[in-house]
PDB file of N, CA and C in Angstrom:
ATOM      1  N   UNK A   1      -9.725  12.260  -7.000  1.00  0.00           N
ATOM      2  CA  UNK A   1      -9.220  10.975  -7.416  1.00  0.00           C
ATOM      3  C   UNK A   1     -10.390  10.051  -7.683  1.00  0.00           C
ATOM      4  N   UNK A   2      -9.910   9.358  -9.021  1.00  0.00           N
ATOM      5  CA  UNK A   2     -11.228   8.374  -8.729  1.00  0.00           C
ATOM      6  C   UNK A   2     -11.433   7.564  -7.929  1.00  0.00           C
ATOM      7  N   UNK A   3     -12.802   6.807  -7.832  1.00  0.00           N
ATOM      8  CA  UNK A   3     -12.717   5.991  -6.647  1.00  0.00           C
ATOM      9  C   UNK A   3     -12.069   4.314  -6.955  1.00  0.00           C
ATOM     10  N   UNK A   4     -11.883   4.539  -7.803  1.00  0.00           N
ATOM     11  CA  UNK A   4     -11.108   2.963  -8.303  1.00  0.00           C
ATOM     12  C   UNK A   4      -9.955   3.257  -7.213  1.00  0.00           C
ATOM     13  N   UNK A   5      -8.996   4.070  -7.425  1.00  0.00           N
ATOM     14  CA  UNK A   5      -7.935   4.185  -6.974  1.00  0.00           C
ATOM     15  C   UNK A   5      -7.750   3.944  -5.146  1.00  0.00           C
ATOM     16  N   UNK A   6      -8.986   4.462  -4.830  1.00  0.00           N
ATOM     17  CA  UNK A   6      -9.371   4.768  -3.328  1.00  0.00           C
ATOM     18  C   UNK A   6      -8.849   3.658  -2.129  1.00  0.00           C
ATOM     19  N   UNK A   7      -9.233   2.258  -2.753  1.00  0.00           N
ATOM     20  CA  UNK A   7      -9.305   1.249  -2.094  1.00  0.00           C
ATOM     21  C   UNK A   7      -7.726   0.575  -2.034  1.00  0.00           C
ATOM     22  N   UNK A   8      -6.603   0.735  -3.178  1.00  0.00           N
ATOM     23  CA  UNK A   8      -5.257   0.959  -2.718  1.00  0.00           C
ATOM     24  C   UNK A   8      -4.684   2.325  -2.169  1.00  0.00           C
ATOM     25  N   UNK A   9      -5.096   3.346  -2.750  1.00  0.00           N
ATOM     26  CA  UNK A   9      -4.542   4.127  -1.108  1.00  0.00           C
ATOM     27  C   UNK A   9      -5.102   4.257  -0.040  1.00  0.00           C
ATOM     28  N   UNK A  10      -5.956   3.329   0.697  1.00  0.00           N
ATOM     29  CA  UNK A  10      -6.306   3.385   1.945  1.00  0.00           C
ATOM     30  C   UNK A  10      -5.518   2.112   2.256  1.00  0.00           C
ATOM     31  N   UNK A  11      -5.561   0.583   1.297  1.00  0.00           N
ATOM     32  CA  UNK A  11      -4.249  -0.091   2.233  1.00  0.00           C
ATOM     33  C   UNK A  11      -3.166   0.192   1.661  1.00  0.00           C
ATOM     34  N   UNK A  12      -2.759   0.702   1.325  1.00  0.00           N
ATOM     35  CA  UNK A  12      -1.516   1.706   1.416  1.00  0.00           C
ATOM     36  C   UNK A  12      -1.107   2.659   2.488  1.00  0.00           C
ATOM     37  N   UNK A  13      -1.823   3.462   3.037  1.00  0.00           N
ATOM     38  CA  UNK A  13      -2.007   4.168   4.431  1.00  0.00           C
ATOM     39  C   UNK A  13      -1.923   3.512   5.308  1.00  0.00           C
ATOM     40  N   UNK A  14      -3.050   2.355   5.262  1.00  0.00           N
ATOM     41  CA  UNK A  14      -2.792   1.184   6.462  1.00  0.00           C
ATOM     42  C   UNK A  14      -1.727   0.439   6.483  1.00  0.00           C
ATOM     43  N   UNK A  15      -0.755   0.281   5.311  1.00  0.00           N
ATOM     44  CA  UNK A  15       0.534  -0.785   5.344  1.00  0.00           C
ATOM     45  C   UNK A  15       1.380   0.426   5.831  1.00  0.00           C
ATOM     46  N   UNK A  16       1.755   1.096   5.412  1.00  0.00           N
ATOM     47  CA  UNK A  16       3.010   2.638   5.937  1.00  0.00           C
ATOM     48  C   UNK A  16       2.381   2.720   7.394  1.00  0.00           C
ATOM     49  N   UNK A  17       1.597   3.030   8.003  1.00  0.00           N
ATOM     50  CA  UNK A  17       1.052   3.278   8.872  1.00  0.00           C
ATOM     51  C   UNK A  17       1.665   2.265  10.270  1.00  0.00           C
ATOM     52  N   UNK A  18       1.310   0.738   9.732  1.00  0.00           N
ATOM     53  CA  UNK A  18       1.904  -0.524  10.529  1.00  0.00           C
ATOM     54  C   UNK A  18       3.077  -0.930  10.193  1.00  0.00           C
ATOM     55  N   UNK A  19       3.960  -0.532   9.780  1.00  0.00           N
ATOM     56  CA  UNK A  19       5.216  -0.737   9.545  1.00  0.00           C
ATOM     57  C   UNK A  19       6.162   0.084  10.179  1.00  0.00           C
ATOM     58  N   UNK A  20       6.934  -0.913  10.518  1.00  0.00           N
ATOM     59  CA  UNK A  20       8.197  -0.723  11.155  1.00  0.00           C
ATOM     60  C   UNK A  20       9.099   0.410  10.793  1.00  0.00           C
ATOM     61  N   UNK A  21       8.977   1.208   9.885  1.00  0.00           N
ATOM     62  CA  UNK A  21       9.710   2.456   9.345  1.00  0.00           C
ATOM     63  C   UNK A  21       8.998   3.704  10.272  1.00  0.00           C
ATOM     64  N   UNK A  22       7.298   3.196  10.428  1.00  0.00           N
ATOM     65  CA  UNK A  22       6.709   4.435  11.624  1.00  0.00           C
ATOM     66  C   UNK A  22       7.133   4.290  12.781  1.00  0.00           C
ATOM     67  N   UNK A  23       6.382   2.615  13.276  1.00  0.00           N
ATOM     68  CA  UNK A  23       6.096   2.110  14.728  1.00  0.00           C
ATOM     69  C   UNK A  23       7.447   2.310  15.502  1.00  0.00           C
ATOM     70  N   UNK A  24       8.660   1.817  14.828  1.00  0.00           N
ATOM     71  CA  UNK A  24       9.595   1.379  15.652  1.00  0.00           C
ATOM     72  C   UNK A  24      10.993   2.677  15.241  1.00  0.00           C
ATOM     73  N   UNK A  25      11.068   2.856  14.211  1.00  0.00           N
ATOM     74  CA  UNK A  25      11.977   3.992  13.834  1.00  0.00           C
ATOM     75  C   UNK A  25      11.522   5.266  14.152  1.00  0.00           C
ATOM     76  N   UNK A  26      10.305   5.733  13.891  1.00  0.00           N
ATOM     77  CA  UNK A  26       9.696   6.588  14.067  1.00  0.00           C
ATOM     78  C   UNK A  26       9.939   7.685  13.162  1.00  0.00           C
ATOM     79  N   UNK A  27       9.801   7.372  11.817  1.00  0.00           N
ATOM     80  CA  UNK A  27       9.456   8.391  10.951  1.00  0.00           C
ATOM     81  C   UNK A  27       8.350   8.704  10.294  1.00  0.00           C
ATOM     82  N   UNK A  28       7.964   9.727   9.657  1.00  0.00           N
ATOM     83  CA  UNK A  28       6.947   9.873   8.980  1.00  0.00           C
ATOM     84  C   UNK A  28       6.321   9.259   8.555  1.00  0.00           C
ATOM     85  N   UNK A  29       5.031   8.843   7.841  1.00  0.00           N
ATOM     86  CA  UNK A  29       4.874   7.797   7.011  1.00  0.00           C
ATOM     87  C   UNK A  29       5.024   8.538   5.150  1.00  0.00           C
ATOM     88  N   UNK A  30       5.059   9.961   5.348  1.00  0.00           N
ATOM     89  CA  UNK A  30       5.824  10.187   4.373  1.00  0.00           C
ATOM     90  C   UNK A  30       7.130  10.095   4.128  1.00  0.00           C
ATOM     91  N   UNK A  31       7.869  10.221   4.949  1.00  0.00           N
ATOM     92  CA  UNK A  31       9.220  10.020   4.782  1.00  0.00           C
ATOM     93  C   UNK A  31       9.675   8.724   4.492  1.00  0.00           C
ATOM     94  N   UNK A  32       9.244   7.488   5.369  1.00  0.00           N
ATOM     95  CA  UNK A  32       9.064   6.055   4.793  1.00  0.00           C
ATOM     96  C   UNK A  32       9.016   5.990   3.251  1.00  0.00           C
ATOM     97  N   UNK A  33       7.866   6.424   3.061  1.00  0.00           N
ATOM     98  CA  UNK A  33       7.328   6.236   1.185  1.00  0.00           C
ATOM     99  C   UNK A  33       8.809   7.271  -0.114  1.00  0.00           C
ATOM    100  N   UNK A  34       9.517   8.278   0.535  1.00  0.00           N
ATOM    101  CA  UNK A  34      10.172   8.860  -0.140  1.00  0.00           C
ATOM    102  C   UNK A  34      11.608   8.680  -0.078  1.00  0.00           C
ATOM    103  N   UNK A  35      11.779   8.514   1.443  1.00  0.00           N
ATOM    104  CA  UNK A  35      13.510   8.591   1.319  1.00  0.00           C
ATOM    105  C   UNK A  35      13.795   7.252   1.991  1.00  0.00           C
ATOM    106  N   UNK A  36      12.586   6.219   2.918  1.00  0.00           N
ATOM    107  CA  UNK A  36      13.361   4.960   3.191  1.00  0.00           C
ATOM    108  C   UNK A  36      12.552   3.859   2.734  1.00  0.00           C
ATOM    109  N   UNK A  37      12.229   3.452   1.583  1.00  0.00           N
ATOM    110  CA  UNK A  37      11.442   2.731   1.134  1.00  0.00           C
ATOM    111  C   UNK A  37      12.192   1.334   1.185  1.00  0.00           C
ATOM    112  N   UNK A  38      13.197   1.605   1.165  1.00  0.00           N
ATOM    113  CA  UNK A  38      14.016  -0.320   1.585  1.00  0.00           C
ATOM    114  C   UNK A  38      13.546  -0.616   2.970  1.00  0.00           C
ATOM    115  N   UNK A  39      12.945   0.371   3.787  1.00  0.00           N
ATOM    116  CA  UNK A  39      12.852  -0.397   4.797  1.00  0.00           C
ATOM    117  C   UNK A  39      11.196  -0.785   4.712  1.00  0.00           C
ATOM    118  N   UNK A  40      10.660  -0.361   4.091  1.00  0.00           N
ATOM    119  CA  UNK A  40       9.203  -0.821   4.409  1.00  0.00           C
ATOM    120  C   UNK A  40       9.250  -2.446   3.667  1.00  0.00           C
ATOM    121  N   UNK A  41       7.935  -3.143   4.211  1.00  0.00           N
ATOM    122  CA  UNK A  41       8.146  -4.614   4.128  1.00  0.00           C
ATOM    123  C   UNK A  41       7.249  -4.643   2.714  1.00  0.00           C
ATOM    124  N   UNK A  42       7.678  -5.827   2.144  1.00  0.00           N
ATOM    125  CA  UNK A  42       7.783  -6.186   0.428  1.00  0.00           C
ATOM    126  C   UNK A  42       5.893  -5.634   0.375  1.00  0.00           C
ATOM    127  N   UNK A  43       5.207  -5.881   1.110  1.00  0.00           N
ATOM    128  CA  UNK A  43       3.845  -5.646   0.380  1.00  0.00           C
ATOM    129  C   UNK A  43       3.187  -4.069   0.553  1.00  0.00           C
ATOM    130  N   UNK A  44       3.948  -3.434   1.155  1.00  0.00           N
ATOM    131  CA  UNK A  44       3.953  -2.147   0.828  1.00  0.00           C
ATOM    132  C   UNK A  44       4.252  -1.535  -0.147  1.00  0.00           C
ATOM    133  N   UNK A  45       5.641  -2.129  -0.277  1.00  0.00           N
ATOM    134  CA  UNK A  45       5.900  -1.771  -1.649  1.00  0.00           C
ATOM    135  C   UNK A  45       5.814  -2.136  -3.001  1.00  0.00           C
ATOM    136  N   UNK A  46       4.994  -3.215  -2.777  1.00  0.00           N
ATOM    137  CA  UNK A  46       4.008  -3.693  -3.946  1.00  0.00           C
ATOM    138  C   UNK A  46       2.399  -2.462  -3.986  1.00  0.00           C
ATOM    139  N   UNK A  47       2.166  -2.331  -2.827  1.00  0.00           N
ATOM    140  CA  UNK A  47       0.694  -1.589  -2.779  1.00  0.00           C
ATOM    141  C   UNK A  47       1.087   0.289  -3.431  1.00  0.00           C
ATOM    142  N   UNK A  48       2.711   0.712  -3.065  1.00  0.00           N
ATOM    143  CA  UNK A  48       2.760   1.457  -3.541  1.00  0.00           C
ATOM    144  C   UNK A  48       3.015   1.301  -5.165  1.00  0.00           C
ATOM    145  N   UNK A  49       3.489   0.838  -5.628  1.00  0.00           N
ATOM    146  CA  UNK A  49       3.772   0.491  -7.084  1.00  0.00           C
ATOM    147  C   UNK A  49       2.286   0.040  -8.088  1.00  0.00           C
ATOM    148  N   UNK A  50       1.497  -0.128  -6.535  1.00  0.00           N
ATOM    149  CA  UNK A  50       0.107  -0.750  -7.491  1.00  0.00           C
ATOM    150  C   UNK A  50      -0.604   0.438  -7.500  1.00  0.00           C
ATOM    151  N   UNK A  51      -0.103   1.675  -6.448  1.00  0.00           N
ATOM    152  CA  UNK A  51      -1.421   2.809  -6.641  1.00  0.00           C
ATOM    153  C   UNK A  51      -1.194   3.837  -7.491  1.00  0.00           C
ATOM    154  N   UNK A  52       0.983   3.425  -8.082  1.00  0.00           N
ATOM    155  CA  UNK A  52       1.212   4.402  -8.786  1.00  0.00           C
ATOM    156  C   UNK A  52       0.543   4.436 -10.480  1.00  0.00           C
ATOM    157  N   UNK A  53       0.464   2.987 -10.473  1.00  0.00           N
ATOM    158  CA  UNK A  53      -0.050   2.105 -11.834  1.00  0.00           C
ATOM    159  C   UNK A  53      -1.254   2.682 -11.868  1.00  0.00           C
ATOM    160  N   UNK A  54      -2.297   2.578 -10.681  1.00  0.00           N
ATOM    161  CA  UNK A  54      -3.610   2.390 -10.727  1.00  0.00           C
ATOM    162  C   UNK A  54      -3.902   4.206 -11.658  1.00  0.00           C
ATOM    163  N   UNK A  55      -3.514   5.194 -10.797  1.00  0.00           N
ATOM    164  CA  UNK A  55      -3.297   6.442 -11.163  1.00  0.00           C
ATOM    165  C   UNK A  55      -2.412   6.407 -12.469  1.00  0.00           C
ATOM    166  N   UNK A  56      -1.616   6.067 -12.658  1.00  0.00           N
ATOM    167  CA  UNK A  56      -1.346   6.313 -13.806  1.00  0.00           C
ATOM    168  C   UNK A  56      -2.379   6.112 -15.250  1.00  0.00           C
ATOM    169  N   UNK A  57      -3.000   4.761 -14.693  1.00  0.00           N
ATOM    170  CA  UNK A  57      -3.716   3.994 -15.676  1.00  0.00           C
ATOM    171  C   UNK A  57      -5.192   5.348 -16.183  1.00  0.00           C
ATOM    172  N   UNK A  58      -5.304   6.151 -15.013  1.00  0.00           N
ATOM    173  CA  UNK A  58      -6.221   7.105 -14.787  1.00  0.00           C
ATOM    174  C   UNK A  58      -5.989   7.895 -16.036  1.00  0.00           C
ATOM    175  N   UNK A  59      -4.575   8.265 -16.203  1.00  0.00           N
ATOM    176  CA  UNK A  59      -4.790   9.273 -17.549  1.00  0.00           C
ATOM    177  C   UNK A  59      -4.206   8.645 -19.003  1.00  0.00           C
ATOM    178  N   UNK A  60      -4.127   7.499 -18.867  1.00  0.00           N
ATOM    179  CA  UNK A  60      -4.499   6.816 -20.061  1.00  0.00           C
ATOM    180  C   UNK A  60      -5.726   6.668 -20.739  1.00  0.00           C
ATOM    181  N   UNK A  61      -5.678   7.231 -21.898  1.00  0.00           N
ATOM    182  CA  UNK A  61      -6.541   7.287 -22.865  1.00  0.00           C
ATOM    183  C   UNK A  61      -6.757   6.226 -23.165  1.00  0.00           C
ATOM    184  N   UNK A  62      -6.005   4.708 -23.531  1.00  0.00           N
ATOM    185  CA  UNK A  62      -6.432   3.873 -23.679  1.00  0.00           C
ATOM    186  C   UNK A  62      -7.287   2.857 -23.245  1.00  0.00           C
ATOM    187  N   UNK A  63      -7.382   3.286 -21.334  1.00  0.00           N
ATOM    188  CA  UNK A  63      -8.102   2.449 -20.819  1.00  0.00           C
ATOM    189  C   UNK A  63      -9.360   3.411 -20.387  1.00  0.00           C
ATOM    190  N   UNK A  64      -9.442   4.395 -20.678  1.00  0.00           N
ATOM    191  CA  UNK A  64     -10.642   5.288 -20.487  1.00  0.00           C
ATOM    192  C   UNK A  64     -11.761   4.694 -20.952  1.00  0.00           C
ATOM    193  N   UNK A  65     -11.862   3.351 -22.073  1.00  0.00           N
ATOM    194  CA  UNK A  65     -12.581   3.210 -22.986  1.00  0.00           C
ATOM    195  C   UNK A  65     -12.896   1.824 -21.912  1.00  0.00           C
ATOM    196  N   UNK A  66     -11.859   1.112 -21.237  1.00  0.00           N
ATOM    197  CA  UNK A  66     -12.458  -0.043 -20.394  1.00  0.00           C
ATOM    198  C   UNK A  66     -12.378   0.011 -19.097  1.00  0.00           C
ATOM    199  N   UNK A  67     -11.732   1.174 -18.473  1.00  0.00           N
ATOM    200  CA  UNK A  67     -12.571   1.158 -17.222  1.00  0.00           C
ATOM    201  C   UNK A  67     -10.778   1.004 -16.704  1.00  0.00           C
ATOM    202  N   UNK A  68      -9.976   1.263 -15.385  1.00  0.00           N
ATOM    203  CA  UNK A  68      -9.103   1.269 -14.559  1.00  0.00           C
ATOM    204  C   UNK A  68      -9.283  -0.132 -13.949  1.00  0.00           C
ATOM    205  N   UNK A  69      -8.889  -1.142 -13.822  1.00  0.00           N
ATOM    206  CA  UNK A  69      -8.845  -2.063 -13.505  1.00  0.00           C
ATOM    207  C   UNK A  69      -8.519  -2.401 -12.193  1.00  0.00           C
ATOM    208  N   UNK A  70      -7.156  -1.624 -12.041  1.00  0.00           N
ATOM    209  CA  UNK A  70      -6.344  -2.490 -11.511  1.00  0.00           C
ATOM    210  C   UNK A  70      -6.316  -2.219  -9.892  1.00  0.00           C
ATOM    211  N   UNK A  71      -7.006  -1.282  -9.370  1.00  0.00           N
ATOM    212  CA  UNK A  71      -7.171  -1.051  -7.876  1.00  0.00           C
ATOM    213  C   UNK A  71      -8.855  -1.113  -7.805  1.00  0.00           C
ATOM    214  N   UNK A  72      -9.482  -1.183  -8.370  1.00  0.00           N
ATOM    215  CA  UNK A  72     -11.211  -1.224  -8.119  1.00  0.00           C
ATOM    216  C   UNK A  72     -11.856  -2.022  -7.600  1.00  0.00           C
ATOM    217  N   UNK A  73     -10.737  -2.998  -7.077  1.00  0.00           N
ATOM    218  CA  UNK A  73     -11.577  -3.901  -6.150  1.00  0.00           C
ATOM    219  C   UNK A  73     -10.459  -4.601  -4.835  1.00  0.00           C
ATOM    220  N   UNK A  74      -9.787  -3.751  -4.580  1.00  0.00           N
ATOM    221  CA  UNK A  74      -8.389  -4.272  -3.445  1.00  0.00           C
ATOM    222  C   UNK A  74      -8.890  -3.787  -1.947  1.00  0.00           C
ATOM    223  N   UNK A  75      -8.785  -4.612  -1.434  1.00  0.00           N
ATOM    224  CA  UNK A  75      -8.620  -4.154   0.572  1.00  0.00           C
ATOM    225  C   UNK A  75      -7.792  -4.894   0.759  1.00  0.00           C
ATOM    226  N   UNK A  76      -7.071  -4.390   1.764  1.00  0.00           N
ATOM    227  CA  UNK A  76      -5.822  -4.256   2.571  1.00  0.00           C
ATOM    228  C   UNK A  76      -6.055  -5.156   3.953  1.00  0.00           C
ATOM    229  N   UNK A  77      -5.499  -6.576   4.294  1.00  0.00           N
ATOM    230  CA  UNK A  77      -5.663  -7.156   5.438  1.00  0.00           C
ATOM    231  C   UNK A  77      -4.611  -6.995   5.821  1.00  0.00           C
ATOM    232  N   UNK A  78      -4.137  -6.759   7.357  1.00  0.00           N
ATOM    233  CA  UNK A  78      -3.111  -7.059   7.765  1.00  0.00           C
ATOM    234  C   UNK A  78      -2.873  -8.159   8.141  1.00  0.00           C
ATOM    235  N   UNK A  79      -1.695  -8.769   8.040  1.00  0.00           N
ATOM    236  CA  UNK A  79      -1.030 -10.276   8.343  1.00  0.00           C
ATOM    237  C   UNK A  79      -1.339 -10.474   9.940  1.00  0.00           C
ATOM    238  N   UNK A  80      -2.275 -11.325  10.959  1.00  0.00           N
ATOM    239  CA  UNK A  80      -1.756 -11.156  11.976  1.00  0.00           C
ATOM    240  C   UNK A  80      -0.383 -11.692  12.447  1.00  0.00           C
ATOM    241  N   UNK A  81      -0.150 -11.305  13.904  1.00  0.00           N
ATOM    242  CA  UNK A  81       1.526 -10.948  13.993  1.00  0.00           C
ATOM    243  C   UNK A  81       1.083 -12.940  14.468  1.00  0.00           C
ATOM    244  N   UNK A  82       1.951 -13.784  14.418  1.00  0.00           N
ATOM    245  CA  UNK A  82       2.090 -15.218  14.898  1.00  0.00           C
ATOM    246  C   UNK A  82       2.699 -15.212  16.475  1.00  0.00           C
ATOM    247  N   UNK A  83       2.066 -15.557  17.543  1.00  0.00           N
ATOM    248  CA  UNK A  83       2.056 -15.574  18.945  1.00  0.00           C
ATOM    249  C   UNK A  83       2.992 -17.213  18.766  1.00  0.00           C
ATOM    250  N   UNK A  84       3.870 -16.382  19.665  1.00  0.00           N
ATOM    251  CA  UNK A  84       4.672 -18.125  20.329  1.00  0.00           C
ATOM    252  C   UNK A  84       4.226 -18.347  21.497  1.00  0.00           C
ATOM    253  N   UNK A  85       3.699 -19.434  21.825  1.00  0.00           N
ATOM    254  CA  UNK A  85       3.441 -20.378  22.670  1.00  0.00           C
ATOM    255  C   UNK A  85       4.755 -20.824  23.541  1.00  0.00           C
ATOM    256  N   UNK A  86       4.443 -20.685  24.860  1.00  0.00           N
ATOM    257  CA  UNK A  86       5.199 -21.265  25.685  1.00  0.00           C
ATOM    258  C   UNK A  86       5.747 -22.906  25.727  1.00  0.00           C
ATOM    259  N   UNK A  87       5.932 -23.397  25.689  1.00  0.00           N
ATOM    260  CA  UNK A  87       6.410 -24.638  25.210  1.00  0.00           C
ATOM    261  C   UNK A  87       6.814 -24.999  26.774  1.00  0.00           C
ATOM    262  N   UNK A  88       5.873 -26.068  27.359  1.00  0.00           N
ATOM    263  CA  UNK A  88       5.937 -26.698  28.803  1.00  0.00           C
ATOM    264  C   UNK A  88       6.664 -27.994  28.739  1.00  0.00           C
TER     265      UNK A  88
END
């Protein structure tokens, strides 16, 4: 794979990975990506739709000539989780 692509499927791995379809249901993180993708949370499934593009864009002839764009420069932060405060 090229390495454009690299940097959305690693946060891609890391979003399936921290999501609630593994942690708390306990399925695959392939199975998440194939048969329960409503449950993974909206930016997963933006990161998957962006790595299918990114690869796709790979065997386009048309962009062979300017380069894959569209994952060649993405990392993956996770949201931290928001702590409630005890309220005295």
């Amino acid at each position: 794979m090229s390495s454009s692509c690299k940097g959305l499927l690693a946060a891609l791995k890391d979003c399936v990975l921290n999501s609630d379809c593994v942690i708390k249901n306990g399925h695959l993180p392939s199975e998440c990506l194939k048969d329960h993708i409503d449950e993974l949370p909206e930016a997963c499934q933006s990161l998957r739709k962006a790595t299918f593009e990114c690869k796709r864009g790979m065997l386009d002839m048309r962009k062979r000539f300017r380069g894959n764009i569209v994952g060649s420069r993405f990392e993956y932060e996770n949201e931290p989780d928001i702590e409630k405060t005890p309220s005295s």
